[in-house]
Protein backbone atom coordinates (compact mmCIF):
# COMPACT_ATOMS: atom_id res chain seq x y z
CA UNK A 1 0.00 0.00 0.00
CA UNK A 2 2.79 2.26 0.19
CA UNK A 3 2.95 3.10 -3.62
CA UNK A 4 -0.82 5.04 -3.27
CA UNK A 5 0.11 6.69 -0.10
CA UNK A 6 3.07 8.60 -1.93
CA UNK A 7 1.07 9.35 -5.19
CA UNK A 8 -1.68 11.04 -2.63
CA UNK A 9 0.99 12.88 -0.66
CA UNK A 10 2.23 14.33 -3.74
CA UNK A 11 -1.33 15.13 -4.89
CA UNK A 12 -1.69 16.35 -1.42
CA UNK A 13 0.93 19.10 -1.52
CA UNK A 14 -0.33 19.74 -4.78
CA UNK A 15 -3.45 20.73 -3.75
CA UNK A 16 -1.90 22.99 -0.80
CA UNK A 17 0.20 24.85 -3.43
CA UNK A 18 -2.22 25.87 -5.24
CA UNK A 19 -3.92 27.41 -2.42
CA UNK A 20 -0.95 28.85 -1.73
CA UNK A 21 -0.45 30.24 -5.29
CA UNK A 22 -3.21 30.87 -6.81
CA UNK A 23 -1.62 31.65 -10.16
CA UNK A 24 -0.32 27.64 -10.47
CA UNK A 25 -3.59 26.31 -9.33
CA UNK A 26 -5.41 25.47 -12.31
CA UNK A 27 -2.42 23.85 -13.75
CA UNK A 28 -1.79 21.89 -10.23
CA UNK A 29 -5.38 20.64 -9.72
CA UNK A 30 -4.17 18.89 -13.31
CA UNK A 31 -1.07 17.32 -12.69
CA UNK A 32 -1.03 13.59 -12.26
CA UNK A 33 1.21 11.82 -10.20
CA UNK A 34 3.13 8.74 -10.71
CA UNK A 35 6.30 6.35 -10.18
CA UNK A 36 8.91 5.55 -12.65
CA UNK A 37 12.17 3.40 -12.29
CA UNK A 38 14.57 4.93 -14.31
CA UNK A 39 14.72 8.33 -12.98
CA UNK A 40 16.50 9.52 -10.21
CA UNK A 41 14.24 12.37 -8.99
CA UNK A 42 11.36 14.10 -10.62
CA UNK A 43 10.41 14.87 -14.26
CA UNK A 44 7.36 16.76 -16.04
CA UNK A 45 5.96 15.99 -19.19
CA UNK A 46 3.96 17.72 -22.20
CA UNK A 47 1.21 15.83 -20.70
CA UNK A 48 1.50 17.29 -17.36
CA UNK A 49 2.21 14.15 -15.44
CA UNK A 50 4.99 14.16 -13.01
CA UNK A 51 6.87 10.84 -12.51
CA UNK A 52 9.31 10.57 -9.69
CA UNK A 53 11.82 7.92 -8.02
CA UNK A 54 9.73 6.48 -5.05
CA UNK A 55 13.29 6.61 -2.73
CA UNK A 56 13.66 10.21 -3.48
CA UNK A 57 10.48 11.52 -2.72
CA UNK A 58 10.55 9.40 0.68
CA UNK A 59 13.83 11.07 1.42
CA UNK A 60 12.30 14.81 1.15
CA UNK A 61 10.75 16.25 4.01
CA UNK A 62 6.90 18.58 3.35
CA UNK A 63 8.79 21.36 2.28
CA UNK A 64 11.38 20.14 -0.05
CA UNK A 65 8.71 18.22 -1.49
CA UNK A 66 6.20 21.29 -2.33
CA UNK A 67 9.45 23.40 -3.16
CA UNK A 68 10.30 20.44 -6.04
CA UNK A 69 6.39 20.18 -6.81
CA UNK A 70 6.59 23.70 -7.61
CA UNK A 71 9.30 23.76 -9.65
CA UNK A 72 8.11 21.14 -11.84
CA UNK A 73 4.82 23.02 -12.18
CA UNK A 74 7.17 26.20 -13.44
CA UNK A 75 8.90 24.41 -15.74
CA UNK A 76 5.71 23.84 -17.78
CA UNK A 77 4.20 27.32 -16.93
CA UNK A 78 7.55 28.66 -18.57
CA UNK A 79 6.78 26.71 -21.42
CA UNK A 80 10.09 25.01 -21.20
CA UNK A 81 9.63 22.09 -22.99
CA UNK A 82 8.53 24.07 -26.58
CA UNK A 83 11.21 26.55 -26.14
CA UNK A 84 13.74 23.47 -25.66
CA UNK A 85 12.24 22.25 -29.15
CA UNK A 86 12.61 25.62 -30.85
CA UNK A 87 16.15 26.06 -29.82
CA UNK A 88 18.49 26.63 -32.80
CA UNK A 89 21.10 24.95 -30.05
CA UNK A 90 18.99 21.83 -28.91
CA UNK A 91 21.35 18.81 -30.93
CA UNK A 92 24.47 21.10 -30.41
CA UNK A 93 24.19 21.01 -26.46
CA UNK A 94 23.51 17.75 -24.39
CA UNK A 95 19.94 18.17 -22.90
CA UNK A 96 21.06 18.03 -19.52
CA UNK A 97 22.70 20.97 -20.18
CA UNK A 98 19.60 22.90 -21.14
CA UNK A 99 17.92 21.23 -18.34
CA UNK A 100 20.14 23.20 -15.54
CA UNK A 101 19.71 26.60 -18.14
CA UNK A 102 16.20 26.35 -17.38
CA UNK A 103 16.58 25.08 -13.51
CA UNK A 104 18.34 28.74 -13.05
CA UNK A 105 16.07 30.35 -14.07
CA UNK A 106 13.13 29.14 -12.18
CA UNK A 107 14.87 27.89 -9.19
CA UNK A 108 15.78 31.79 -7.22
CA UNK A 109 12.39 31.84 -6.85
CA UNK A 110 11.58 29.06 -4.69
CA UNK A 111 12.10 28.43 -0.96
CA UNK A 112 13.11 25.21 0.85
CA UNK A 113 14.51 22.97 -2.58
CA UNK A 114 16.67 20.12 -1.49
CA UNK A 115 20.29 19.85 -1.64
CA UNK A 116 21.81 19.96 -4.92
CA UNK A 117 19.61 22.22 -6.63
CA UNK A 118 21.16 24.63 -9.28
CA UNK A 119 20.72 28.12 -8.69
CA UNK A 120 22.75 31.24 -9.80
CA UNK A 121 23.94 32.59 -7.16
CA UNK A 122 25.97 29.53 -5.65
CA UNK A 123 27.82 29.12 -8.72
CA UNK A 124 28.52 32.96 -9.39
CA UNK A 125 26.05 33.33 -12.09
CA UNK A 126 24.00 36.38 -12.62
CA UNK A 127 20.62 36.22 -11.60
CA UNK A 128 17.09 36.65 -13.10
CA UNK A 129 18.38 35.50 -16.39
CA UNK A 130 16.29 33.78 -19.15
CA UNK A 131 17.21 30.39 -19.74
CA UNK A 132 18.43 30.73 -23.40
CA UNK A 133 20.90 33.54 -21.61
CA UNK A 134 21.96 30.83 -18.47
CA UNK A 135 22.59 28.55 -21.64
CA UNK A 136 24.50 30.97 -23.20
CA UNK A 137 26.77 31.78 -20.79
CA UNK A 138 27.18 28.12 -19.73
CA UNK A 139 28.45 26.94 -22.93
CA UNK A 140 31.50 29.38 -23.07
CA UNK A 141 32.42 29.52 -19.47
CA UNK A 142 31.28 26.80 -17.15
CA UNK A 143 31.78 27.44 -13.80
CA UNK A 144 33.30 24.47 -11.43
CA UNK A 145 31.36 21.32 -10.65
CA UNK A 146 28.50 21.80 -12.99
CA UNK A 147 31.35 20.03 -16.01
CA UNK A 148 31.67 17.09 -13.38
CA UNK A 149 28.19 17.14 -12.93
CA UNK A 150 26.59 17.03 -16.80
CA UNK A 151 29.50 14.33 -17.70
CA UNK A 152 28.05 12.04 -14.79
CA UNK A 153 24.49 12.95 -16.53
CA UNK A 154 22.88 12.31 -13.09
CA UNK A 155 23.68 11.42 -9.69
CA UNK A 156 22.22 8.54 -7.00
CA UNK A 157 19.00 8.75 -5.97
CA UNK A 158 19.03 11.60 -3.20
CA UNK A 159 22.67 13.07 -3.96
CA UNK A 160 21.00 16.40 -5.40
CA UNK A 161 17.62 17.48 -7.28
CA UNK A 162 17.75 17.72 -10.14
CA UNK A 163 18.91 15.82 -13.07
CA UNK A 164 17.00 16.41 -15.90
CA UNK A 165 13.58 16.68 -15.23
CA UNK A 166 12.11 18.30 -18.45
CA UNK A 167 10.81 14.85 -20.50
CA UNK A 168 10.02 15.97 -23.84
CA UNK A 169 9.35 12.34 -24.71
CA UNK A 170 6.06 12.59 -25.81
CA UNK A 171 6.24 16.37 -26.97
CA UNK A 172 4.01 17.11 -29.87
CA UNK A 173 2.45 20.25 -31.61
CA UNK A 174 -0.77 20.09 -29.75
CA UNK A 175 0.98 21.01 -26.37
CA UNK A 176 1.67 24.17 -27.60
CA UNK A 177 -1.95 25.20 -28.15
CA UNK A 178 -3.18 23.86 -24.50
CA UNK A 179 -0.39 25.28 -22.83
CA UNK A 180 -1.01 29.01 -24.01
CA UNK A 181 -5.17 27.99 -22.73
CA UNK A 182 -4.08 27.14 -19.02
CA UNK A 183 -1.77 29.83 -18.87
CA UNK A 184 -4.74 32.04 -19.95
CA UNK A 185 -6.53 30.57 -16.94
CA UNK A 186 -3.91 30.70 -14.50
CA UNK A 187 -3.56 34.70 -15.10
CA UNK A 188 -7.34 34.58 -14.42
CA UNK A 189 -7.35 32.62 -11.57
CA UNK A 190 -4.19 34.72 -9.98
CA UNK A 191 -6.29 37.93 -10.50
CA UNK A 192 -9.39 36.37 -8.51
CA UNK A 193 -7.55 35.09 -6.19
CA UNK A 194 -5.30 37.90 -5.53
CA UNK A 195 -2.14 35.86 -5.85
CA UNK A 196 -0.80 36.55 -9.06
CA UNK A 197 2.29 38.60 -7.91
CA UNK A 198 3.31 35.92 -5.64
CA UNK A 199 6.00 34.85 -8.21
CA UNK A 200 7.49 36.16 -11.09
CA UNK A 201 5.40 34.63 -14.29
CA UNK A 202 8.44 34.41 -16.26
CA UNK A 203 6.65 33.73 -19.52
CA UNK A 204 5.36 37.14 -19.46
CA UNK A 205 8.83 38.51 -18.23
CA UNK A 206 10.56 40.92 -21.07
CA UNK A 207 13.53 40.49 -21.81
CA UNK A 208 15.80 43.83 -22.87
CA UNK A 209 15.78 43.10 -27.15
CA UNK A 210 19.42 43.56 -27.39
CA UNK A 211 20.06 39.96 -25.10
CA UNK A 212 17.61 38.44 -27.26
CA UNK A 213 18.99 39.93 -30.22
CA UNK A 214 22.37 39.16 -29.65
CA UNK A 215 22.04 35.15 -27.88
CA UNK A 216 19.38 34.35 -31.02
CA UNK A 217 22.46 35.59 -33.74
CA UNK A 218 24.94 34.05 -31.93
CA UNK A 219 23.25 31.05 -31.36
CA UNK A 220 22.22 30.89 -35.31
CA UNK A 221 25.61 31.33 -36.24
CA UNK A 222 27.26 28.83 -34.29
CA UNK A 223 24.08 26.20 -35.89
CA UNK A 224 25.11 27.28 -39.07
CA UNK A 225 29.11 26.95 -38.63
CA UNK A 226 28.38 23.15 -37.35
CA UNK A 227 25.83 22.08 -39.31
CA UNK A 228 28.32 23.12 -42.46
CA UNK A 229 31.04 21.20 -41.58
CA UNK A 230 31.35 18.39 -43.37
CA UNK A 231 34.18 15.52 -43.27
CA UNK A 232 36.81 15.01 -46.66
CA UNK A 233 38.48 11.48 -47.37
CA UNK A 234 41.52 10.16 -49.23
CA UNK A 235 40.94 7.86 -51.75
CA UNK A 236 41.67 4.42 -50.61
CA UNK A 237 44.69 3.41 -52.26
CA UNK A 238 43.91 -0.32 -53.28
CA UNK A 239 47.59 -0.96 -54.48
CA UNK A 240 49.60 -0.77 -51.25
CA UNK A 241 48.15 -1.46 -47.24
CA UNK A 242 48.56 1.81 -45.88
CA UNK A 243 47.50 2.16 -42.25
CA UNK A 244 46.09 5.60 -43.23
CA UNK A 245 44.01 4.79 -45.82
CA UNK A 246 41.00 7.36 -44.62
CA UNK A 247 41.89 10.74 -43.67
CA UNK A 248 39.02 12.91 -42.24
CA UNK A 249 39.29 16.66 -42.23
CA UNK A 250 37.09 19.39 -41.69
CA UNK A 251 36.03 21.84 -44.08
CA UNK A 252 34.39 25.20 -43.19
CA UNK A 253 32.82 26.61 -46.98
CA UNK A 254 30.39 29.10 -44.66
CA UNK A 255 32.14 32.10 -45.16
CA UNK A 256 29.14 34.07 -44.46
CA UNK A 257 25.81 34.62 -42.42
CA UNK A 258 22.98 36.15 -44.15
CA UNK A 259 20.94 37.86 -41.60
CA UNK A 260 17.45 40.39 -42.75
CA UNK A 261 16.55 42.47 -40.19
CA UNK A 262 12.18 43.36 -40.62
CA UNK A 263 11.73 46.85 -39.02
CA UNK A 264 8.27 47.96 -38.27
CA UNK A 265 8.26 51.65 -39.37
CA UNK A 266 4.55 52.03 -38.87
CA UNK A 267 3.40 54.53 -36.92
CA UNK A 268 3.96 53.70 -33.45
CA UNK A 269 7.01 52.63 -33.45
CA UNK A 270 9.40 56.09 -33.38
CA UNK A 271 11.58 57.39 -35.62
CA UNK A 272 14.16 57.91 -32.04
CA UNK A 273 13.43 54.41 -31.16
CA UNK A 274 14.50 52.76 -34.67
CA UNK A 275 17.50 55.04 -34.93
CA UNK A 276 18.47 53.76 -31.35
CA UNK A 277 18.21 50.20 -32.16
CA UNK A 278 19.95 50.57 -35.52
CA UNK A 279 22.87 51.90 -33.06
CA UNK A 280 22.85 49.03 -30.72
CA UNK A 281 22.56 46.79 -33.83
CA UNK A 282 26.02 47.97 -34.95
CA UNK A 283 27.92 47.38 -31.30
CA UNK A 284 26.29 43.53 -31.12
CA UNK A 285 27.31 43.12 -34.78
CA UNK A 286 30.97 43.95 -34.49
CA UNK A 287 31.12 41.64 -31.66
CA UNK A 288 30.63 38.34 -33.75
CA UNK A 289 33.81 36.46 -34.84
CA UNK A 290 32.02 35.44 -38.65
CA UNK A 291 31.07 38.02 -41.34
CA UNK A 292 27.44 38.92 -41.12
CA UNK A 293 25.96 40.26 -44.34
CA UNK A 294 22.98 42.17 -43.23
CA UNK A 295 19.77 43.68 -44.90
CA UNK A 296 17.50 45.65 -43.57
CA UNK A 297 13.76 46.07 -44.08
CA UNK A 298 11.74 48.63 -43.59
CA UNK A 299 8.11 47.82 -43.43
CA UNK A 300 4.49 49.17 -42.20
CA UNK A 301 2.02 47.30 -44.67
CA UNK A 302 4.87 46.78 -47.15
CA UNK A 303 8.83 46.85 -47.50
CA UNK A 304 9.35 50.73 -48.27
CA UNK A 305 13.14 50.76 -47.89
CA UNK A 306 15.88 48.21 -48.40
CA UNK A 307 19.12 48.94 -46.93
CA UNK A 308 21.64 46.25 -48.95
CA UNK A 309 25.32 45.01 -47.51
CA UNK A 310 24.53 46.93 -44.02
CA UNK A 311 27.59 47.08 -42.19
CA UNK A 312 28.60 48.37 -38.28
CA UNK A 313 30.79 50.82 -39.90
CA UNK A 314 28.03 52.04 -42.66
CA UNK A 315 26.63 55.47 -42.38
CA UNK A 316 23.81 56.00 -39.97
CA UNK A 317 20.46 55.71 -41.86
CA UNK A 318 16.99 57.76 -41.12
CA UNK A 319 14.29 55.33 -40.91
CA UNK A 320 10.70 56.07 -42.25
CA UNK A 321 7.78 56.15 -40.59
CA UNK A 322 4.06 54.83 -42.05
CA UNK A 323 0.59 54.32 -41.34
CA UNK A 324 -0.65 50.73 -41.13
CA UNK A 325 0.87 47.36 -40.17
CA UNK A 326 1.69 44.08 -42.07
CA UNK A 327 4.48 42.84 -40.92
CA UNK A 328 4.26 39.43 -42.60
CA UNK A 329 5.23 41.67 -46.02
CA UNK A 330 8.96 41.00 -44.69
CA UNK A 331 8.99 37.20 -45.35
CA UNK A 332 7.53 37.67 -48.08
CA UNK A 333 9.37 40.21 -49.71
CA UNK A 334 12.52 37.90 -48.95
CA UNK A 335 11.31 35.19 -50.64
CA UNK A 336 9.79 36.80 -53.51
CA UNK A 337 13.35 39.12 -54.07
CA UNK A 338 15.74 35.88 -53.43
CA UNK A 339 17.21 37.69 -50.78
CA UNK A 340 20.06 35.67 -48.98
CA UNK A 341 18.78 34.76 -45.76
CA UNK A 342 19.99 32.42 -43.18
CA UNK A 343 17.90 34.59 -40.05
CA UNK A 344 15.22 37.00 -40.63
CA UNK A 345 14.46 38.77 -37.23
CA UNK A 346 11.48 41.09 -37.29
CA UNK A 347 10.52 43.81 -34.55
CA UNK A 348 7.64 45.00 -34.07
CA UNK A 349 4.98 45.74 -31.43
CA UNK A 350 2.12 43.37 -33.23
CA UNK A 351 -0.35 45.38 -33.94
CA UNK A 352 -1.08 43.41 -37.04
CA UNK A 353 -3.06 40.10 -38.22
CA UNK A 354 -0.17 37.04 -39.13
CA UNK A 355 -0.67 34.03 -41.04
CA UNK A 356 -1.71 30.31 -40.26
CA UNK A 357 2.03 28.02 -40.18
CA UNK A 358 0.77 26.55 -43.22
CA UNK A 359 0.49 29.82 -45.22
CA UNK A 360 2.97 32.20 -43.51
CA UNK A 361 6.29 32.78 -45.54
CA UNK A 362 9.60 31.41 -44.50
CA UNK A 363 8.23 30.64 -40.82
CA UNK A 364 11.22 28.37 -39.88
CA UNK A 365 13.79 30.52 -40.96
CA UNK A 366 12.03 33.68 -38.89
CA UNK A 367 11.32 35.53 -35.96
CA UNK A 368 9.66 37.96 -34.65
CA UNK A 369 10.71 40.12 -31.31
CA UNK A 370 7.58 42.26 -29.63
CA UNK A 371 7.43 44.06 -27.02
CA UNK A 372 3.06 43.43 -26.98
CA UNK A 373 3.56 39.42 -26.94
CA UNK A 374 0.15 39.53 -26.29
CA UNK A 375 -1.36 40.66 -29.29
CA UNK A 376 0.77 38.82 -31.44
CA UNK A 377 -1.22 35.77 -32.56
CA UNK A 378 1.49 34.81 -35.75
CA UNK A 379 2.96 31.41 -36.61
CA UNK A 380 6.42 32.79 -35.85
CA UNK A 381 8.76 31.54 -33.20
CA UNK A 382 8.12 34.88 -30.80
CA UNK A 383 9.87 36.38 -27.73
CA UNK A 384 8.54 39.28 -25.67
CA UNK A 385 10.96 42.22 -25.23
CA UNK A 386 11.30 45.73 -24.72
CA UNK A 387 12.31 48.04 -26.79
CA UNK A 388 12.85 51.12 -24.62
CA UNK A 389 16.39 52.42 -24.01
């Protein structure tokens, strides 16, 4: 009878949290509960079931146990299981290395975790960081003991929480949809029941656009450098036995990254605003170690000006400024004039209507950056930002 009694106590706590955070408690009062062999902690799901390892959760006292509850609940609330799928990064990076990206960010916000949980400050990281920036930074400078830690994968049963608990296993497009419908109820519910301040809802955090800007190029460009690498072999010489009969080498024919910059010129976004960003564009620019060929669009309901060959050391430009918006004129406008494109990043505040994915323009290949991520209702991979100095 023991195997019940923990599911309850976990559905137990559950319930209390929810109470307790009224934000989290429509997604809560849906989480299942059950146990799984092969893990060594806790894990969430697209499907919002938690499995965990019976020995661990009998190890964890009331709080650690709503503290790790919790944290599994964020993880889906973040919506980190999509934005682990949409990384350009996600084959390039082992996934437990994502996995403690996304425990930083989640985990300064909760009380009372167990021992061995990851969290900025005890490894010198910045805080309140997004978890494409805790990735960022972890992959060029990895601070001591988390190497050890991601080439063990994960440890005994109760030597730390956690390993990596984000199970994308049965991940399909469908969870997207559901997903952005309980978050829409959880903001309601946190509004009635005064609670929705409690914690930081991260998926509504923005994010300055210069951090996104600059970890979504960098990130592209390093996909783009591996993925064109490609291995070269000596002929076999069939004459002679020659112990190095295949000689792999690496050859590097991306000289170049083609990145088209969409700039919504309509008339709220200001003329002072696009000539600051086309500054701050030039600083991140000069920064990358790979030549970036850059065009810029400017666009309200279509492309009015094309700056060609845009360069950090070009001329400053004066953008335009126009009356409606349609910002999904970009893509097209790229695909229609055979522009080079490897990125197209568009930035705009949304005010617009955007295509089904099966009709909108290079979709893959795009993105759009808002700073009103909730009127933007495109097919577009999207991050919320702010655009003010």
């Amino acid at each position: 009878m023991a195997l019940p009694t923990i599911t309850y106590r976990c559905t137990g706590i559950a319930a209390e949290l929810g109470k307790e955070f009224p934000y989290y408690q429509p997604l809560l009062e849906r989480t299942r509960f059950r146990t799984k062999k092969d893990i060594d902690t806790m894990e969430i799901n697209c499907s919002l079931i938690v499995s965990f390892n019976e020995k661990f959760v009998k190890s964890l006292n009331s709080d650690q146990l709503k503290a790790v509850i919790l944290h599994e609940a964020m993880h889906y609330a973040n919506g980190h299981h999509q934005r682990y799928m949409d990384h350009p990064l996600k084959d390039t990076y082992p996934h437990i290395l994502h996995n403690i990206a996304m425990d930083l960010e989640i985990n300064e916000f909760i009380t009372d975790l167990p021992r061995g949980s990851f969290k900025a400050s005890d490894y010198g990281l910045p805080e309140k960081k997004s978890y494409e920036e805790y990735l960022r930074i972890l992959s060029r400078d990895m601070p001591p003991g988390l190497a050890e830690l991601i080439e063990k994968g994960t440890g005994d049963d109760t030597s730390g929480y956690p390993g990596t608990d984000v199970d994308i296993s049965d991940y399909n497009g469908i969870y997207v949809t559901v997903l952005e419908d309980l978050l829409r109820e959880c903001e309601k519910a946190g509004k009635a029941g005064g609670g929705g301040d409690v914690l930081r809802q991260i998926k509504k955090k923005k994010y300055h656009w210069e951090k996104i800007f600059k970890n979504l190029l960098t990130g592209r460009i390093s996909e783009a450098i591996t993925g064109n690498q490609h291995s070269t072999y000596k002929r076999m010489n069939r004459r002679f036995m020659d112990t190095d009969i295949v000689k792999p080498s690496y050859v590097d024919y991306k000289k170049r990254f083609d990145l088209v910059i969409g700039v919504d010129v309509s008339g709220s976004m200001s003329h002072e605003l696009i000539e600051y960003m086309y500054g701050t564009i030039k600083s991140i620019i000069d920064h990358q170690n790979i030549v970036v060929d850059i065009t810029i669009l400017e666009a309200d309901t279509q492309v009015q000006k094309m700056i060609k060959n845009w360069s950090p050391y070009s001329i400053e430009v004066e953008g335009i400024q126009g009356g409606g918006t349609d910002m999904e004129c970009i893509p097209r406008f790229v695909e229609e004039m055979n522009i080079p494109h490897d990125l197209i990043i568009i930035m705009t505040d949304s005010y617009c209507e955007w295509s089904e994915a099966n009709s909108a323009p290079l979709y893959k290949k795009t993105v759009v950056l808002t700073n009103h991520p909730d009127e933007y209702k495109g097919a577009y991979t999207m991050y919320p930002v702010e655009f003010l100095k």
